[in-house]
Protein backbone atom coordinates (compact mmCIF):
# COMPACT_ATOMS: atom_id res chain seq x y z
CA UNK A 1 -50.13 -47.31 0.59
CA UNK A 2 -47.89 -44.91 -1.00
CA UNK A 3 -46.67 -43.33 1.80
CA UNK A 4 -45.43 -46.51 3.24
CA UNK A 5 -43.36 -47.46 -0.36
CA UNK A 6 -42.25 -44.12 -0.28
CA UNK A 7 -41.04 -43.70 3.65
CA UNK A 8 -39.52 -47.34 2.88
CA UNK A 9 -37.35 -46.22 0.06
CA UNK A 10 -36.53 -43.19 2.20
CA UNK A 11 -35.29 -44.97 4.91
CA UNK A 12 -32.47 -46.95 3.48
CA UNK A 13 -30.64 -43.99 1.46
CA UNK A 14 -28.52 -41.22 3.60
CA UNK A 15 -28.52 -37.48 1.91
CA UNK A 16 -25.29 -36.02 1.87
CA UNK A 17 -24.83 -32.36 1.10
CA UNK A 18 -20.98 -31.78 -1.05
CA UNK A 19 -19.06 -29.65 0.35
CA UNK A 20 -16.91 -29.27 -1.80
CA UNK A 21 -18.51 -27.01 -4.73
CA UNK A 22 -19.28 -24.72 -1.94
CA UNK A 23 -15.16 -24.62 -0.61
CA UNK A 24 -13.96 -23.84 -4.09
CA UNK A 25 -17.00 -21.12 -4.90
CA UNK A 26 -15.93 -19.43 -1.33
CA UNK A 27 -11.66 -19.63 -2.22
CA UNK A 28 -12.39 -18.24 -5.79
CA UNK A 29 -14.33 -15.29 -3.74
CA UNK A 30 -11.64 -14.75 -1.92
CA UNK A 31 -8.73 -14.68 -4.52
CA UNK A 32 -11.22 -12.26 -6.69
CA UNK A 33 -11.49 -10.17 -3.73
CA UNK A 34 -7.70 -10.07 -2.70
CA UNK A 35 -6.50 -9.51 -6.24
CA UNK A 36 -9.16 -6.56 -6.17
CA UNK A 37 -7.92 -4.87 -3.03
CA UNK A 38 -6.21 -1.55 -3.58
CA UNK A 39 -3.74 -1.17 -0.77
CA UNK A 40 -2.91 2.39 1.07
CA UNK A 41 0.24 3.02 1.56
CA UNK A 42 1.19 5.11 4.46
CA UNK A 43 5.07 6.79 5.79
CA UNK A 44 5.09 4.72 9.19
CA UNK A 45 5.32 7.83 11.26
CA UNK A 46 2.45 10.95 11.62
CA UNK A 47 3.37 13.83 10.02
CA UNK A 48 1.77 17.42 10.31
CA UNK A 49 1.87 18.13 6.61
CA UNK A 50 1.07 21.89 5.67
CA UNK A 51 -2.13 23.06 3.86
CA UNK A 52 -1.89 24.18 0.18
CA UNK A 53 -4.91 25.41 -1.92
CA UNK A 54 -3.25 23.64 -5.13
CA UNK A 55 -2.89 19.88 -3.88
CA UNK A 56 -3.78 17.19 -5.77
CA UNK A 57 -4.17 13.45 -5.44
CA UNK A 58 -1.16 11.34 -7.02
CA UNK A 59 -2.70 8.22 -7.84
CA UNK A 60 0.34 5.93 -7.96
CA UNK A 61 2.91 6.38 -5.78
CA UNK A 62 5.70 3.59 -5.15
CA UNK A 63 7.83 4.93 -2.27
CA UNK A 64 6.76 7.62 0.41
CA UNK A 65 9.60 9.36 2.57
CA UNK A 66 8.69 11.01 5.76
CA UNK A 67 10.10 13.63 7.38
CA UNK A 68 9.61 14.49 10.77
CA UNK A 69 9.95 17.85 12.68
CA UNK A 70 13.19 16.25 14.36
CA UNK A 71 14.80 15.20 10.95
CA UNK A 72 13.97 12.04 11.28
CA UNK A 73 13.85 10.12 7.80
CA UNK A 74 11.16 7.45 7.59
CA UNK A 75 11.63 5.39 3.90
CA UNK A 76 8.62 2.68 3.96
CA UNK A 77 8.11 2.51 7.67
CA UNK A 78 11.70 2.35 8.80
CA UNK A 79 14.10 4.98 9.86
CA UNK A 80 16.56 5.64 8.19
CA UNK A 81 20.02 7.77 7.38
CA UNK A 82 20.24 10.54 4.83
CA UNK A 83 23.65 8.73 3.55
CA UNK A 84 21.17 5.39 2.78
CA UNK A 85 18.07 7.24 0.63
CA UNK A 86 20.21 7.48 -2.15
CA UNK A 87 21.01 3.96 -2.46
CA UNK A 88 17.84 2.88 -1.61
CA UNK A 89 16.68 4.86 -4.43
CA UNK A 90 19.23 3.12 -6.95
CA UNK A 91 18.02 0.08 -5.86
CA UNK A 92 14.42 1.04 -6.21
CA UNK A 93 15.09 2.80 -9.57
CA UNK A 94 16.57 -0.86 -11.05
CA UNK A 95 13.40 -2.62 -10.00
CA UNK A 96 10.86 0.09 -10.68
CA UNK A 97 12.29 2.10 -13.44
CA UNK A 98 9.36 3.85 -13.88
CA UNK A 99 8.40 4.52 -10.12
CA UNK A 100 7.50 7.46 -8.18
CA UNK A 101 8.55 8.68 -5.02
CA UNK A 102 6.46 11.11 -2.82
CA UNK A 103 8.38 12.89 0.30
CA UNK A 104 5.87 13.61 2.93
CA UNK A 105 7.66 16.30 5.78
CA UNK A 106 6.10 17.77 8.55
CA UNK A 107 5.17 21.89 7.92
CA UNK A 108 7.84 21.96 11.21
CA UNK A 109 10.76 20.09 9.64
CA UNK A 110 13.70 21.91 8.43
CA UNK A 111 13.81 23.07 4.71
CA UNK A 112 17.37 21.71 4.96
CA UNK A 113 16.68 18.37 5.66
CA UNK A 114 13.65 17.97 2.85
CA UNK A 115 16.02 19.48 0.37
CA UNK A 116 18.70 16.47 1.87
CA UNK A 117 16.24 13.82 0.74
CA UNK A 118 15.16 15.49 -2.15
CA UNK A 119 18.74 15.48 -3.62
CA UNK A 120 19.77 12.53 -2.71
CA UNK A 121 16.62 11.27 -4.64
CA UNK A 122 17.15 13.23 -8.10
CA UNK A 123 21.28 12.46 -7.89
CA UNK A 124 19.91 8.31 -7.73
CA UNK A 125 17.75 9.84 -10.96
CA UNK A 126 14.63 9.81 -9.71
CA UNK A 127 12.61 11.51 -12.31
CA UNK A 128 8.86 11.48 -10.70
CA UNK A 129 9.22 12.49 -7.18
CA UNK A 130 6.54 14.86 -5.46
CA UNK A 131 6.45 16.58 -1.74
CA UNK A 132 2.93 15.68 0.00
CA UNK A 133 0.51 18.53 1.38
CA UNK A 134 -3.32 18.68 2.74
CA UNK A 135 -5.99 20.17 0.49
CA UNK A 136 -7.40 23.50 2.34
């Protein structure tokens, strides 16, 4: 007898599952996880760059120029001129006052070319700039 009142009442009423709790638990997962996300930031080109026993990890780094072994200046992924790095530097140095620059050349690039870059970086008054190497 109580099945049957029970299976009645059952009958007439639809269960609906909300979707909605579940939607905004999954989009707060993925803002949490986005705003987590360290990024790597690479030159845009492979460089060879030399060993040296006293390398060490820069932990913040705002702008990486490459160098190639054909001169070729890379400044975030896109070639460039050596007449443009040091207005892109000015430009960087009004946004990012604090910011750091790291110039990553290949161990077959010419010494001329680095030292290029690296001028045209202090004369825009970049303060914090490093040159990139592998750990032996």
């Amino acid at each position: 007898m109580r099945n049957r009142k029970y299976s009645s009442l059952r009958r007439g009423r639809t269960v609906e599952i909300n979707m909605a709790p579940l939607i905004d638990m999954i989009f707060i997962l993925l803002i949490f996880f986005i705003v987590t996300t360290s990024f790597v930031k690479e030159s845009g080109v492979d460089v060879q760059r030399p060993k040296a026993a006293s390398a060490v990890t820069q932990e913040k780094t705002n702008v990486i120029i490459a160098v190639t072994k054909e001169g070729q200046i890379y400044m975030d992924g896109r070639l460039t001129d050596i007449r443009s790095v040091r207005g892109f530097m000015e430009r960087f140095l009004a946004e990012t006052p604090e910011g750091s620059v790291v110039i990553t050349a290949d161990e077959n690039s010419r010494t001329g070319e680095v030292i290029h870059v690296l001028d045209a970086c202090r004369l825009a008054g970049v303060q914090n700039i490093s040159v990139a190497a592998r750990k032996e």
